[in-house]
C-alpha atoms as a PDB file:
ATOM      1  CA  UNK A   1      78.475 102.158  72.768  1.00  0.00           C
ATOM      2  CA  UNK A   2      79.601 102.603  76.201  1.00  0.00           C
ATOM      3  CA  UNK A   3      83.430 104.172  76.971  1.00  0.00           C
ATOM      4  CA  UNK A   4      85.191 103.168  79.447  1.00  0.00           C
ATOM      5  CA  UNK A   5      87.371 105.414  81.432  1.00  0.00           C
ATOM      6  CA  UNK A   6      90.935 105.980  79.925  1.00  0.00           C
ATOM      7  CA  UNK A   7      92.876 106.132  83.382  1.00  0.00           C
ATOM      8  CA  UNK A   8      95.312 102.523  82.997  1.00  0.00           C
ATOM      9  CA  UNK A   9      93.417  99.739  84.402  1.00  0.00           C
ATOM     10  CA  UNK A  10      90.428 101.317  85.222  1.00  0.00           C
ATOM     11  CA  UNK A  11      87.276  99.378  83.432  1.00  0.00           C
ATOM     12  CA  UNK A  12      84.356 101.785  84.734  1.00  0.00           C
ATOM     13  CA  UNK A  13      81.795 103.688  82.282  1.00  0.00           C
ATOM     14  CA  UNK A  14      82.366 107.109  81.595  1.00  0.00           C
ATOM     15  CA  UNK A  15      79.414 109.192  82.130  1.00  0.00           C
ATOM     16  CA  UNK A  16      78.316 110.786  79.207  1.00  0.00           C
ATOM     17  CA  UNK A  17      78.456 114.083  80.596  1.00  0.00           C
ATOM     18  CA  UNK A  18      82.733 113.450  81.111  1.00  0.00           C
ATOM     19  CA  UNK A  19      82.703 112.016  77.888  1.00  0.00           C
ATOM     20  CA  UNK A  20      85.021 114.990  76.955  1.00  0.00           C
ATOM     21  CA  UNK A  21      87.164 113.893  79.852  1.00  0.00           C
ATOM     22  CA  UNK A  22      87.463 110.465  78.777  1.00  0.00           C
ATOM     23  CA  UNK A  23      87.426 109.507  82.788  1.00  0.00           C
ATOM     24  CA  UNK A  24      84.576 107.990  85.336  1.00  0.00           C
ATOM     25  CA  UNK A  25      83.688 109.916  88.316  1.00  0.00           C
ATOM     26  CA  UNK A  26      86.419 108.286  90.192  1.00  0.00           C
ATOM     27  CA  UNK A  27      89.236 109.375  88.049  1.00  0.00           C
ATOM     28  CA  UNK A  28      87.456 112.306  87.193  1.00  0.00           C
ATOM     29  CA  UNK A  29      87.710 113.311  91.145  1.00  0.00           C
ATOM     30  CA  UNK A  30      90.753 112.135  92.009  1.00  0.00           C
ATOM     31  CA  UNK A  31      92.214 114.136  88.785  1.00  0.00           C
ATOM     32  CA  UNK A  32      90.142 117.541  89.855  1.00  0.00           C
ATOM     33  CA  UNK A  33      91.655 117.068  93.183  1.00  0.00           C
ATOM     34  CA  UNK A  34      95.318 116.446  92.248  1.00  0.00           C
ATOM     35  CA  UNK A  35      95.025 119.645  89.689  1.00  0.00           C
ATOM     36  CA  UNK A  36      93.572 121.535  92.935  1.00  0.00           C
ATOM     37  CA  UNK A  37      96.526 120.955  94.700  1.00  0.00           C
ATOM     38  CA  UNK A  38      99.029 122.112  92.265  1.00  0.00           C
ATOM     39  CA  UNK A  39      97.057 125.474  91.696  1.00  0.00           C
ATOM     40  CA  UNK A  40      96.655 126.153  95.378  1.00  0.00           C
ATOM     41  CA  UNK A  41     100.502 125.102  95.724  1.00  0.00           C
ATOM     42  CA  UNK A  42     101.068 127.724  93.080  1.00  0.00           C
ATOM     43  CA  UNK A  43      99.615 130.273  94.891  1.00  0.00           C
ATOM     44  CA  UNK A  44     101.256 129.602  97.752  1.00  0.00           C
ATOM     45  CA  UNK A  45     104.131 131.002  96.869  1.00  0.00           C
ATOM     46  CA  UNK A  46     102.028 134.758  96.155  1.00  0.00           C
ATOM     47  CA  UNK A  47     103.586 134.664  92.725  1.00  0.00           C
ATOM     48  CA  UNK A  48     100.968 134.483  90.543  1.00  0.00           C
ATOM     49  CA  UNK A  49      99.468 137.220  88.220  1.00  0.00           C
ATOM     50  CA  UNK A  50      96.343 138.951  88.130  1.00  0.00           C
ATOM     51  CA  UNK A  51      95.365 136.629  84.989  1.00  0.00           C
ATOM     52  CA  UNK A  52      96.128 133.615  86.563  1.00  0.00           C
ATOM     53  CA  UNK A  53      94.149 134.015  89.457  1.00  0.00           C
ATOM     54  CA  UNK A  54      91.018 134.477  86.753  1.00  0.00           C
ATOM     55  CA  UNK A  55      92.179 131.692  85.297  1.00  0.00           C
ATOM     56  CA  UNK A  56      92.117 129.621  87.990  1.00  0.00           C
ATOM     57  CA  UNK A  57      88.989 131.139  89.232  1.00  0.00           C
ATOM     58  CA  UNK A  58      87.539 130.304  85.348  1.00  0.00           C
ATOM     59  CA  UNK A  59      88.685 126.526  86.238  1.00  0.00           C
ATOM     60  CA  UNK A  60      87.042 125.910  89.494  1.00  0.00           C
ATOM     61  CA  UNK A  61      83.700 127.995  87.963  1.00  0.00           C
ATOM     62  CA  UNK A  62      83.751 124.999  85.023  1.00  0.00           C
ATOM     63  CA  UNK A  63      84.968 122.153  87.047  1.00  0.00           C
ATOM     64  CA  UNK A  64      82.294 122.555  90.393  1.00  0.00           C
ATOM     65  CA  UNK A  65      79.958 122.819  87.604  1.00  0.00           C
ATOM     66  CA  UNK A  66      80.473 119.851  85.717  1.00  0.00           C
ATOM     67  CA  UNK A  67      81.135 117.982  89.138  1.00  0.00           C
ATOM     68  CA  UNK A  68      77.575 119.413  90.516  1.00  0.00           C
ATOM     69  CA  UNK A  69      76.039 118.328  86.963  1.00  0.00           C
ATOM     70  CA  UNK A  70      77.413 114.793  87.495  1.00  0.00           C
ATOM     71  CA  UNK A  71      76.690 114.260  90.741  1.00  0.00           C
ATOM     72  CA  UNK A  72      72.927 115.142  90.140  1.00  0.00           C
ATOM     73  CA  UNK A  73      72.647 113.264  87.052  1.00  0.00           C
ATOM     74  CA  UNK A  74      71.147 110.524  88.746  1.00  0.00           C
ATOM     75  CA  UNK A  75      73.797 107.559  88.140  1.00  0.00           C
ATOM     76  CA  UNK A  76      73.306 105.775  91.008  1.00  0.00           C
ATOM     77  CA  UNK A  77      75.897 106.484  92.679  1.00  0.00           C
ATOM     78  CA  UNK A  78      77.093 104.295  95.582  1.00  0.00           C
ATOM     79  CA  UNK A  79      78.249 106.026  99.484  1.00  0.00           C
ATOM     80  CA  UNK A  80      81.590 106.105  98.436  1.00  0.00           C
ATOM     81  CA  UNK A  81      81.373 107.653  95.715  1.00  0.00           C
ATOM     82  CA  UNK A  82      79.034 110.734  96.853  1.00  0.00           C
ATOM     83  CA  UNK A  83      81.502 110.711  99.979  1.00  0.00           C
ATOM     84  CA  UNK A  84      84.431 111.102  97.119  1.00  0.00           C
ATOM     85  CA  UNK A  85      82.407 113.972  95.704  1.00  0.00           C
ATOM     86  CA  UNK A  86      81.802 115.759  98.429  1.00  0.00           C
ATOM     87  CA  UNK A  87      85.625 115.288  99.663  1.00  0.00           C
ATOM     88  CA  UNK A  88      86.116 117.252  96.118  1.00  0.00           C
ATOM     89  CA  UNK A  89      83.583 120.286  96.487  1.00  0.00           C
ATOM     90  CA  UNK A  90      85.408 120.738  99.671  1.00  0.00           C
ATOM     91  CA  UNK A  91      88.805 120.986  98.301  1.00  0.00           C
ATOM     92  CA  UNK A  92      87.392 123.141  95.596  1.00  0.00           C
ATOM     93  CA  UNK A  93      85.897 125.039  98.270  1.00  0.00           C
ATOM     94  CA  UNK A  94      89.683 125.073  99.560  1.00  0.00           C
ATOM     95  CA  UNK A  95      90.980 126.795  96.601  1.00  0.00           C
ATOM     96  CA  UNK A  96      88.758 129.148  96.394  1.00  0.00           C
ATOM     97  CA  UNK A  97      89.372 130.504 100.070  1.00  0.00           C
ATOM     98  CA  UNK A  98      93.208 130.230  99.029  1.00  0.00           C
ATOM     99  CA  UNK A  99      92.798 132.053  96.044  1.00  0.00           C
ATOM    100  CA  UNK A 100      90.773 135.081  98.110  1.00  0.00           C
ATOM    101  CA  UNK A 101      93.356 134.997 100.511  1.00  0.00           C
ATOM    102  CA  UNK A 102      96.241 135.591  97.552  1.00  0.00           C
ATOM    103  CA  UNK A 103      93.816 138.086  96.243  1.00  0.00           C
ATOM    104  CA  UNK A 104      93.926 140.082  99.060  1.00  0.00           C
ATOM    105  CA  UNK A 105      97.647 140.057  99.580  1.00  0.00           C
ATOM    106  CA  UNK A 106      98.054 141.560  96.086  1.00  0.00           C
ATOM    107  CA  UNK A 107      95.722 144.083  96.783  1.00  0.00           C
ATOM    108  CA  UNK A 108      96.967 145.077 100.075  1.00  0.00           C
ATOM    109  CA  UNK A 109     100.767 145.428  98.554  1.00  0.00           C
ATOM    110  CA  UNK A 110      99.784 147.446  95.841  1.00  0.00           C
ATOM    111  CA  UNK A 111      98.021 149.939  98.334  1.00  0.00           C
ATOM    112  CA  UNK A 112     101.528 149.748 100.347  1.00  0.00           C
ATOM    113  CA  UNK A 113     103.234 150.311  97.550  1.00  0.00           C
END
């Protein structure tokens, strides 16, 4: 029996490997991409811990993994949609750099400290 994706009004099928997620790619990006956002606006403000940085780091190991797994599933995915999935690689891409660049901070002000 098919699911269908548990974001309000949406009536796509949800992959089996999001089943966990309960969402189909769509909602599944856009929802990776909105959570990207708040972590990188998080860090922004260079007042994040040591263990959130792995944590976050943890999250976009899992996440770009699970997107690459779904994009190469082979679902037949239209233009848009690999466009869409791309657009999300690159803002977990984003993070990452973000997260490097906080890294770095920390380290340099605990050598000037």
């Amino acid at each position: 029996m098919a699911i269908i994706c548990s974001s309000a009004g949406c009536k796509y099928r949800v992959p089996d490997l999001l089943a966990a997620e309960g969402l189909c790619v769509l909602h599944f990006t856009l929802s990776l991409e909105q959570t990207c956002n708040d972590l990188r606006r998080q860090t922004a403000l260079g007042q994040v811990s040591r263990e959130r940085i792995e944590e976050i780091h943890q999250f976009l190991q899992q996440r770009g993994e699970l997107l690459a797994r779904v994009s190469t599933a082979g679902l037949g995915l239209s233009d848009e949609m690999k466009a869409r999935i791309l657009a999300t690689f690159l803002t977990l891409i984003n993070l990452r750099e973000n997260l490097d660049r906080v890294t770095a901070r920390l380290a340099t002000s605990k050598i000037l400290s």
